[in-house]
Protein backbone atom coordinates (compact mmCIF):
# COMPACT_ATOMS: atom_id res chain seq x y z
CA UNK A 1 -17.53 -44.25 3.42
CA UNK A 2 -21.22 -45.61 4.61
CA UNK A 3 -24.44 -44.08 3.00
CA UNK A 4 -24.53 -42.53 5.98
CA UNK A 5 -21.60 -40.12 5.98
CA UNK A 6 -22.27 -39.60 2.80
CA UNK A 7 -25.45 -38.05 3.36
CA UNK A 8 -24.43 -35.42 6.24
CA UNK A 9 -21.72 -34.24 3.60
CA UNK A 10 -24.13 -33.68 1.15
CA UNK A 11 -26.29 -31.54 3.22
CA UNK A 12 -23.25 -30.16 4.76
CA UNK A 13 -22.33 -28.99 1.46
CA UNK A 14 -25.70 -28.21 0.42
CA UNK A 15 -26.45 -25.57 3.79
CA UNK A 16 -23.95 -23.51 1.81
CA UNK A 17 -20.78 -20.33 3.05
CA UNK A 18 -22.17 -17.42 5.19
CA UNK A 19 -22.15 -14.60 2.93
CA UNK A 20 -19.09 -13.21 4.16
CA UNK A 21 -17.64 -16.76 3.38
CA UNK A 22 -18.66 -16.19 -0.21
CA UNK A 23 -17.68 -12.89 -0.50
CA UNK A 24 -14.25 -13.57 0.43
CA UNK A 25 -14.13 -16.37 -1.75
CA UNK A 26 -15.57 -14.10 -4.40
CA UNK A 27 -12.52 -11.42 -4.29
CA UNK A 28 -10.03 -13.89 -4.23
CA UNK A 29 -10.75 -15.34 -7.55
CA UNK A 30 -11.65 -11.90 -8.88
CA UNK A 31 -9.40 -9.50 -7.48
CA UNK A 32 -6.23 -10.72 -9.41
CA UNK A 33 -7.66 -10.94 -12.80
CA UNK A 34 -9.17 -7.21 -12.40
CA UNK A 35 -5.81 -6.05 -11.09
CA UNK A 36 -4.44 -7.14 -14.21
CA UNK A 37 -7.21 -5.97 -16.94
CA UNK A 38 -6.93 -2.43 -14.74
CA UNK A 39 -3.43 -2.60 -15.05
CA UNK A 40 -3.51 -2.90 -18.81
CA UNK A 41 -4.96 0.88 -18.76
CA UNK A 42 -2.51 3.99 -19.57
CA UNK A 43 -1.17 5.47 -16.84
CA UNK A 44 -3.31 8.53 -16.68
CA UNK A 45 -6.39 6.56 -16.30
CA UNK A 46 -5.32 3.58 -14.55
CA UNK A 47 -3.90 6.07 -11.42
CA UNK A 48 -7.62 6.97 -10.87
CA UNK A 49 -8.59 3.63 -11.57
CA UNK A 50 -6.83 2.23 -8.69
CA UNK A 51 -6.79 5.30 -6.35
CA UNK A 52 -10.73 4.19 -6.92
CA UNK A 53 -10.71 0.75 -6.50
CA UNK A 54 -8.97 1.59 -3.27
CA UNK A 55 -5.70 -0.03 -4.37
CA UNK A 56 -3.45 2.91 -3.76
CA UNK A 57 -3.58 6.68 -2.49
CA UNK A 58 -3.98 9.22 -4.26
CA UNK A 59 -0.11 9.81 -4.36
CA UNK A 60 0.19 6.14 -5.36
CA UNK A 61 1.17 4.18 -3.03
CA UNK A 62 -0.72 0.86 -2.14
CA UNK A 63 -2.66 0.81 0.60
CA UNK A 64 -4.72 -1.48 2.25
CA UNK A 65 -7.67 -2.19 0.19
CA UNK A 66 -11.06 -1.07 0.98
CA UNK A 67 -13.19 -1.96 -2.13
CA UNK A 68 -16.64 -2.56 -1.43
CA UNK A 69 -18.26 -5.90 -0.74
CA UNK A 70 -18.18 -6.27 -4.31
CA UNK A 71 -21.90 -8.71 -4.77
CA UNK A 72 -22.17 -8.31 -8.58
CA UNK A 73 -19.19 -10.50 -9.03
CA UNK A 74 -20.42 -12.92 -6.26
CA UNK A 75 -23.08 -13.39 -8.12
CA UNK A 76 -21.94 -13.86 -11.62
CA UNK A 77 -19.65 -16.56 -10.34
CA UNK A 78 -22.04 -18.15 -8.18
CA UNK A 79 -24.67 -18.31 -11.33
CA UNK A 80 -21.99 -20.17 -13.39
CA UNK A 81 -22.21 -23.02 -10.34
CA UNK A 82 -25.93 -22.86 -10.65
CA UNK A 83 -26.06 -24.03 -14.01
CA UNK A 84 -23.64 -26.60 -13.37
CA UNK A 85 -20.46 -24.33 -14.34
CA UNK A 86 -17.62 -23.48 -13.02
CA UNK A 87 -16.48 -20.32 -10.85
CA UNK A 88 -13.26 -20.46 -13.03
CA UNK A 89 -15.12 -20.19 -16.35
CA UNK A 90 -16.99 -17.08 -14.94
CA UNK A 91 -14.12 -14.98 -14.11
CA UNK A 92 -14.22 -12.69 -17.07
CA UNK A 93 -17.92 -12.06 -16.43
CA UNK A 94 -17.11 -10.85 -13.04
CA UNK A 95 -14.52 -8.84 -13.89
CA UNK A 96 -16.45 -6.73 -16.52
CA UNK A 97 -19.00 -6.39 -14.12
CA UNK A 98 -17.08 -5.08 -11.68
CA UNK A 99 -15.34 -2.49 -14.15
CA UNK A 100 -19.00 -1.50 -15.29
CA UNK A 101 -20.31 -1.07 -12.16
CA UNK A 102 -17.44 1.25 -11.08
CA UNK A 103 -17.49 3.01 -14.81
CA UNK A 104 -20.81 4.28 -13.23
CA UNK A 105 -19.83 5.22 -9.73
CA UNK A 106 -17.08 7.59 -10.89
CA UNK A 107 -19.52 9.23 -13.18
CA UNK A 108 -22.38 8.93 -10.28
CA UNK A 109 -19.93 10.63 -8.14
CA UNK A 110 -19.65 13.50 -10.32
CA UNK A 111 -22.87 13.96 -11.01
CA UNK A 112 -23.95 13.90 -7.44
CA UNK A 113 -21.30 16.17 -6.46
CA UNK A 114 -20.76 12.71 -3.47
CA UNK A 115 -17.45 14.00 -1.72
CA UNK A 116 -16.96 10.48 0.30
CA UNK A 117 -17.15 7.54 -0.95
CA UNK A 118 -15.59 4.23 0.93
CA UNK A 119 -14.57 6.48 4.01
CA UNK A 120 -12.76 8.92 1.56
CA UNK A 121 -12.46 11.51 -0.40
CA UNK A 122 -14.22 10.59 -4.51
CA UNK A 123 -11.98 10.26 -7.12
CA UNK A 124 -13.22 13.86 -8.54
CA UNK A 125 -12.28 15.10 -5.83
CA UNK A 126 -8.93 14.24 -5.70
CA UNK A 127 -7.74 14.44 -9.70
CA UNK A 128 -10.69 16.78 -11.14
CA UNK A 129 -13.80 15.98 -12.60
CA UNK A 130 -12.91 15.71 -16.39
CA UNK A 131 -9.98 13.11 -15.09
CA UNK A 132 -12.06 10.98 -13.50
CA UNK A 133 -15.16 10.40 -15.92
CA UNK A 134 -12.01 9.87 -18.37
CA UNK A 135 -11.19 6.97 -16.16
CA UNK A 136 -14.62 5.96 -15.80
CA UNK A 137 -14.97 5.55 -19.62
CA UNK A 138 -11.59 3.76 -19.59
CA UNK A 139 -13.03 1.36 -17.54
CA UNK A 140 -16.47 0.96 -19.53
CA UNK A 141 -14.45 0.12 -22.46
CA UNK A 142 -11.89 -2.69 -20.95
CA UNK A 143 -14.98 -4.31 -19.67
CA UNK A 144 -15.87 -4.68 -23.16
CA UNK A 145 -12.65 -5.81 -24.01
CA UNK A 146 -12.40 -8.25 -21.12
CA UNK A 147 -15.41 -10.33 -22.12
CA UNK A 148 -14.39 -10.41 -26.00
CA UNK A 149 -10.88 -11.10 -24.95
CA UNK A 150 -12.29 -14.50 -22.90
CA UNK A 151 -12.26 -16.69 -25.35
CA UNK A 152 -15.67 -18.09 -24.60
CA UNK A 153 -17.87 -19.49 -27.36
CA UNK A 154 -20.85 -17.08 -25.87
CA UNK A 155 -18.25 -14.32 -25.44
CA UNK A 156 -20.20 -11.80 -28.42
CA UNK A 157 -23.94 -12.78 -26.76
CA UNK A 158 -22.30 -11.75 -23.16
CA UNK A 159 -20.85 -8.44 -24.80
CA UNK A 160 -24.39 -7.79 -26.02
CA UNK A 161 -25.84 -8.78 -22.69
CA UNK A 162 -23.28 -6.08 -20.62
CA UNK A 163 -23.92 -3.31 -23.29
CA UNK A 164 -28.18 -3.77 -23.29
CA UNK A 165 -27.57 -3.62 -19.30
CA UNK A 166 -25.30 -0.31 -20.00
CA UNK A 167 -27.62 1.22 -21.78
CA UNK A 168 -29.96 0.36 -19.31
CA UNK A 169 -28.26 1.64 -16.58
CA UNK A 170 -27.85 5.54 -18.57
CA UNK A 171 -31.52 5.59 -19.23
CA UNK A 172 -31.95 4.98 -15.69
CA UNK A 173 -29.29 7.84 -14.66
CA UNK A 174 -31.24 9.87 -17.28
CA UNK A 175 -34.23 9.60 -15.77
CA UNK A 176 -32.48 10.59 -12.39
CA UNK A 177 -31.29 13.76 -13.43
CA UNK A 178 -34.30 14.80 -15.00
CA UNK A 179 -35.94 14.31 -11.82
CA UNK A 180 -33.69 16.45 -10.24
CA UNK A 181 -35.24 19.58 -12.05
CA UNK A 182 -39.29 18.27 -11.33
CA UNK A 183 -41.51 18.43 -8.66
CA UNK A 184 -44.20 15.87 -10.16
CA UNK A 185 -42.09 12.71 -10.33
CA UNK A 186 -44.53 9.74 -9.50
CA UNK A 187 -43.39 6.49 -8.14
CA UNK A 188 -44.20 4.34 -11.07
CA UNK A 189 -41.45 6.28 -13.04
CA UNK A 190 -38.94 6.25 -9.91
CA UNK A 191 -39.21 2.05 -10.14
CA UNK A 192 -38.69 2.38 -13.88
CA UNK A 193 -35.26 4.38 -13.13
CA UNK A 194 -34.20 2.09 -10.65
CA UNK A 195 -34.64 -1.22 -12.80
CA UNK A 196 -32.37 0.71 -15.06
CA UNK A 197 -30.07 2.42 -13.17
CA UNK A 198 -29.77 -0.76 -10.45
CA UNK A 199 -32.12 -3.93 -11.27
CA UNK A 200 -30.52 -4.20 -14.97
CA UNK A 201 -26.88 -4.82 -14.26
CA UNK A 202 -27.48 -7.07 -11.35
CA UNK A 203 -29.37 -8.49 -14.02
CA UNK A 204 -26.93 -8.65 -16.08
CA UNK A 205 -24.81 -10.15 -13.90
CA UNK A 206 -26.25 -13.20 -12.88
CA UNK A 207 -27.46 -13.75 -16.92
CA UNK A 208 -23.62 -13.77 -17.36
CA UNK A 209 -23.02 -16.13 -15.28
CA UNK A 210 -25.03 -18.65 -16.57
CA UNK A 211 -23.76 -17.98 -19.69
CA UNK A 212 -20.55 -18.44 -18.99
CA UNK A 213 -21.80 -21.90 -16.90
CA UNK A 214 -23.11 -23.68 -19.72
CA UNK A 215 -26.80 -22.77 -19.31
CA UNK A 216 -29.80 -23.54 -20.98
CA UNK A 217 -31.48 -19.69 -22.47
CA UNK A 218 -34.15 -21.02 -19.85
CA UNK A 219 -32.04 -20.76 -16.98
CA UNK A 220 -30.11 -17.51 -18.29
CA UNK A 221 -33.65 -15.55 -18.42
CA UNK A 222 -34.86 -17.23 -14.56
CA UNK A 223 -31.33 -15.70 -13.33
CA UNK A 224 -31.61 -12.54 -15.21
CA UNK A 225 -34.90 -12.47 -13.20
CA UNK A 226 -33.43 -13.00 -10.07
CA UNK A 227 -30.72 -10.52 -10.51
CA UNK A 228 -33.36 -7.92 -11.81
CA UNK A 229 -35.94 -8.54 -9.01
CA UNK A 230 -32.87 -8.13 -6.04
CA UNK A 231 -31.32 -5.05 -7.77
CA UNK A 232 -35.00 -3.07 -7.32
CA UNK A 233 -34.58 -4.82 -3.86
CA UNK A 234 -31.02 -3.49 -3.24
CA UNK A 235 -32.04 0.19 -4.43
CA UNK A 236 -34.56 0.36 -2.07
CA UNK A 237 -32.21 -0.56 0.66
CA UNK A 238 -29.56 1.70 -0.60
CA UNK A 239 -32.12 4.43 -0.60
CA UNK A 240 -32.71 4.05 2.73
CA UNK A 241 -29.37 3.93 3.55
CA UNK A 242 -29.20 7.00 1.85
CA UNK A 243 -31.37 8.87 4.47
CA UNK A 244 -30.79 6.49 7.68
CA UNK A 245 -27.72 4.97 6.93
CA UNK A 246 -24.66 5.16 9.65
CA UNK A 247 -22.10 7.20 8.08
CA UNK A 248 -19.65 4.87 9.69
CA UNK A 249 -20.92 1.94 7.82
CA UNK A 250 -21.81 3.81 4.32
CA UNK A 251 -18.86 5.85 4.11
CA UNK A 252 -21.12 8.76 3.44
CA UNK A 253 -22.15 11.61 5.59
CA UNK A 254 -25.54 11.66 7.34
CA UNK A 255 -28.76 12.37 5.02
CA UNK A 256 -26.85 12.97 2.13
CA UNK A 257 -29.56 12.03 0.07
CA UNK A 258 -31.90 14.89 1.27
CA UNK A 259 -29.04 16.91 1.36
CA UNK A 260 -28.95 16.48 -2.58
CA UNK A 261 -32.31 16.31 -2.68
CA UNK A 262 -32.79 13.18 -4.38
CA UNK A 263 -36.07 11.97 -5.87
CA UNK A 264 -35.40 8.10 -4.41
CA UNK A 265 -37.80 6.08 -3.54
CA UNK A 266 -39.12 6.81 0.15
CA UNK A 267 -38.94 10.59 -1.00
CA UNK A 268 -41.12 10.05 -3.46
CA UNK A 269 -43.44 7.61 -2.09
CA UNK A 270 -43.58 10.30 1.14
CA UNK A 271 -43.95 13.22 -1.24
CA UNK A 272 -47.09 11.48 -3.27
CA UNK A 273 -49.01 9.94 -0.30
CA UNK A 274 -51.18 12.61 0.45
CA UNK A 275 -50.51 13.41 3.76
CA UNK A 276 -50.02 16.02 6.23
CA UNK A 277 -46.32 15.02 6.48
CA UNK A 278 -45.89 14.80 2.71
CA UNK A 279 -47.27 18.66 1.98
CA UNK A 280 -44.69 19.75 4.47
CA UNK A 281 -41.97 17.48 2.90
CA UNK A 282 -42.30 18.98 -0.25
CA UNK A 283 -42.43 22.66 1.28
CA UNK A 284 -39.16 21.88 2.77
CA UNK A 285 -37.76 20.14 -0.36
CA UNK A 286 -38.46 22.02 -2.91
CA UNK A 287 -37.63 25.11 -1.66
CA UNK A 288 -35.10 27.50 -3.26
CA UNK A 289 -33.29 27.77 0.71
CA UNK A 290 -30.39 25.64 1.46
CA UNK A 291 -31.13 22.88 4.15
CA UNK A 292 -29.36 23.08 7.21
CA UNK A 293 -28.76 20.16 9.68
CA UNK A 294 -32.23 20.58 11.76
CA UNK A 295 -34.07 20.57 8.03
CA UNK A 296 -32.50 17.30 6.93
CA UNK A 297 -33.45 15.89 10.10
CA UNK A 298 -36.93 17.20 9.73
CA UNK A 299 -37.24 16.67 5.71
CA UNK A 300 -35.92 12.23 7.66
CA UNK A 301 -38.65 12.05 9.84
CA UNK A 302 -41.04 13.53 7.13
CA UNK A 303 -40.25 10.86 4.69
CA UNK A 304 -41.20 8.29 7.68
CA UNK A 305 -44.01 9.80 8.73
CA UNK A 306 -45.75 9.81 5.43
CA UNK A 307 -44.86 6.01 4.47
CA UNK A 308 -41.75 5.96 2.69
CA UNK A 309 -39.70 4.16 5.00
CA UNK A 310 -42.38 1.39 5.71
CA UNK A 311 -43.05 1.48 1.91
CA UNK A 312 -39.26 0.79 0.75
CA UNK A 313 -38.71 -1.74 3.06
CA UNK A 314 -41.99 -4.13 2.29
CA UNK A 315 -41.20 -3.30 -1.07
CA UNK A 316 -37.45 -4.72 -0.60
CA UNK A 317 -39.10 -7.79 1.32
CA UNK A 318 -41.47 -8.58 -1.45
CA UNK A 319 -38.79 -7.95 -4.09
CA UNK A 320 -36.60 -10.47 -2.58
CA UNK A 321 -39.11 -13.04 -2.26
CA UNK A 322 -39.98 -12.99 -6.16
CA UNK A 323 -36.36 -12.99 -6.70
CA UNK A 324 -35.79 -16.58 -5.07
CA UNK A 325 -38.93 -17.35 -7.22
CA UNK A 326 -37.16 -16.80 -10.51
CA UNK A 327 -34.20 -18.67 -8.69
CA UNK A 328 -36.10 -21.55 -8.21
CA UNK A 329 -37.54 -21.65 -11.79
CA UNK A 330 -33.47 -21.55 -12.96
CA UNK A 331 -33.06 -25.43 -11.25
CA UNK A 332 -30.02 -24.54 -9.79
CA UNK A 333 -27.49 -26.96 -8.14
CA UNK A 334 -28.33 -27.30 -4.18
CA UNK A 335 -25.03 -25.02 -2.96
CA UNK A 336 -25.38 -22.16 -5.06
CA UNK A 337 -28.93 -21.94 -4.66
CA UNK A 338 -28.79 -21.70 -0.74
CA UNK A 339 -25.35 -19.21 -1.21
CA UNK A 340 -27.49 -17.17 -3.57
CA UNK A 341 -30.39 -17.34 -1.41
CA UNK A 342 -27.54 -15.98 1.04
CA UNK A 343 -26.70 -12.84 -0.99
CA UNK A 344 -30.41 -11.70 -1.39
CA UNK A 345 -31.06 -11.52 2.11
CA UNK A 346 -27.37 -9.58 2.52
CA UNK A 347 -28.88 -7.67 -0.07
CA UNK A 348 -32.06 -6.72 0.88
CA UNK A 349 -31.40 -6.75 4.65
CA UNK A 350 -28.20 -4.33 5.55
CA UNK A 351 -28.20 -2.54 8.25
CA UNK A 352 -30.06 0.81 8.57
């Protein structure tokens, strides 16, 4: 082979998998080893559990699956090749993640009374609420299990890294709820929720995978960074998604978020400006009336009009540009850098 060909491979190599290419590659390694932890659940739980995961119906019977993009374990395995790991090695990081994160969307579902979730009906919804934050707690623990079960010489700093991010992750969900009850919630405590309930697993996720890699405590805390910064990132998206968002392509129904009246972060960035628009916003949302159709559509154009679309979205831009900053700082190998790079603009640039 001449220096030559040598070189395009490299770079070749280097430009990195689209991000659906990763993605894909992501749930393939994944996807059996979580079938198999979920599987080691009792039957009561693991029937939500996989009705959830979108595994099987709720009469259970497999069906074809329709579980999320599924990032957080993208990245944990891709921050294992950063260091100079392997994907392999990662697996059990990923699959705790992935039980974590979905420990907290069958008790976000509950507590945001969501109907829909992946183009059908919430797990609540379908077995009762009590069943399904049973499962979600089933799930909280095996991801516990999962990483102390790996066999990894790091295995007891990893289950100390997943349970700080937990309890990050309930403060932030605390914080939620009590917003739902206030009228004075200022932005500076909305971010704090959000790097709780959002920035600290991502967090978490990529720290894990360095772990897991072999990496220096240097390089765990630059991709603990980068996972932090793009989880603030991806809740600003998500939150306006949660206003703008197709239903077709979030599996939710129009302005659902307004519907519930959430305090997220356009709403209150609109409802603090100052303006015209934001005194009528919070005339309309904080009243005792139910909102119909032509209010949420109103209560939308509100939350533009005073800032808090423009405002999410240079905040999501800016978020993800000191995220490839702390990326950088980690030294990572040249593919998983540019594939990571990949995921952070999937991240911070879906479609709304």
């Amino acid at each position: 082979m001449t220096a030559e060909m040598s070189s395009g491979m490299t770079e070749a190599l280097a430009a990195g998998r689209s991000a659906g290419e990763v993605l894909a590659w992501s749930r393939s390694l994944v996807a059996p080893a979580l079938r198999r932890a979920v599987g080691q659940l009792p039957e009561s739980m693991r029937t939500i559990a996989e009705y959830h995961f979108g595994w099987r119906d709720e009469h259970g019977n497999p069906v074809l699956e329709n579980g999320g993009k599924a990032i957080r374990p993208a990245m944990v395995l891709l921050a294992a090749e950063a260091v100079g790991g392997t994907a392999a090695a990662a697996i059990p990081a990923a699959v705790a993640v992935e039980l974590i994160h979905n420990f907290s969307l069958l008790h976000d579902d509950v507590m945001d009374h969501d109907e829909t979730r992946r183009h059908r009906a919430t797990a609540w919804t379908v077995f009762g609420v009590n069943a399904a934050i049973l499962a979600g707690d089933a799930l909280q623990a095996l991801a516990v299990d999962v990483l102390a079960a790996s066999g990894h010489p790091r295995a007891l700093e990893a289950v100390r890294t997943l349970g700080d991010a937990v309890v990050a992750l309930l403060d932030g969900q605390a914080y939620d709820l009590d917003f739902e009850v206030r009228t004075d919630v200022k932005v500076d405590e909305v971010i704090t929720m959000a790097l709780g309930k959002t920035g600290a697993l991502l967090g978490a996720s990529t720290a894990l995978g360095a772990l897991y890699g072999g990496g220096t405590d240097r390089q765990v805390e630059s991709l603990r960074g980068y996972g932090t910064q793009l989880g603030l990132a991806f809740q600003h998206v998500d939150d306006l998604l949660g206003i703008w968002g197709d239903p077709s392509v979030t599996g939710k129904a129009a302005h659902m978020d307004l519907h519930n009246r959430k305090k997220s972060l356009p709403v209150v960035w609109a409802l603090t400006s100052g303006s015209a628009a934001s005194a009528e916003l919070a005339s309309l949302y904080f009243r005792d009336a139910e909102l119909w159709p032509a209010d949420l559509a109103r209560a939308a154009a509100l939350v533009e009009a005073a800032g808090g679309r423009a405002w999410s979205q240079t905040q999501a831009d800016e978020l993800h540009t000191q995220a490839l900053v702390h990326l950088g700082d980690a030294s990572p190998t040249a593919r998983a850098a540019v594939e990571l790079g990949t995921l952070a603009e999937l991240v911070t640039h879906r479609d709304h």
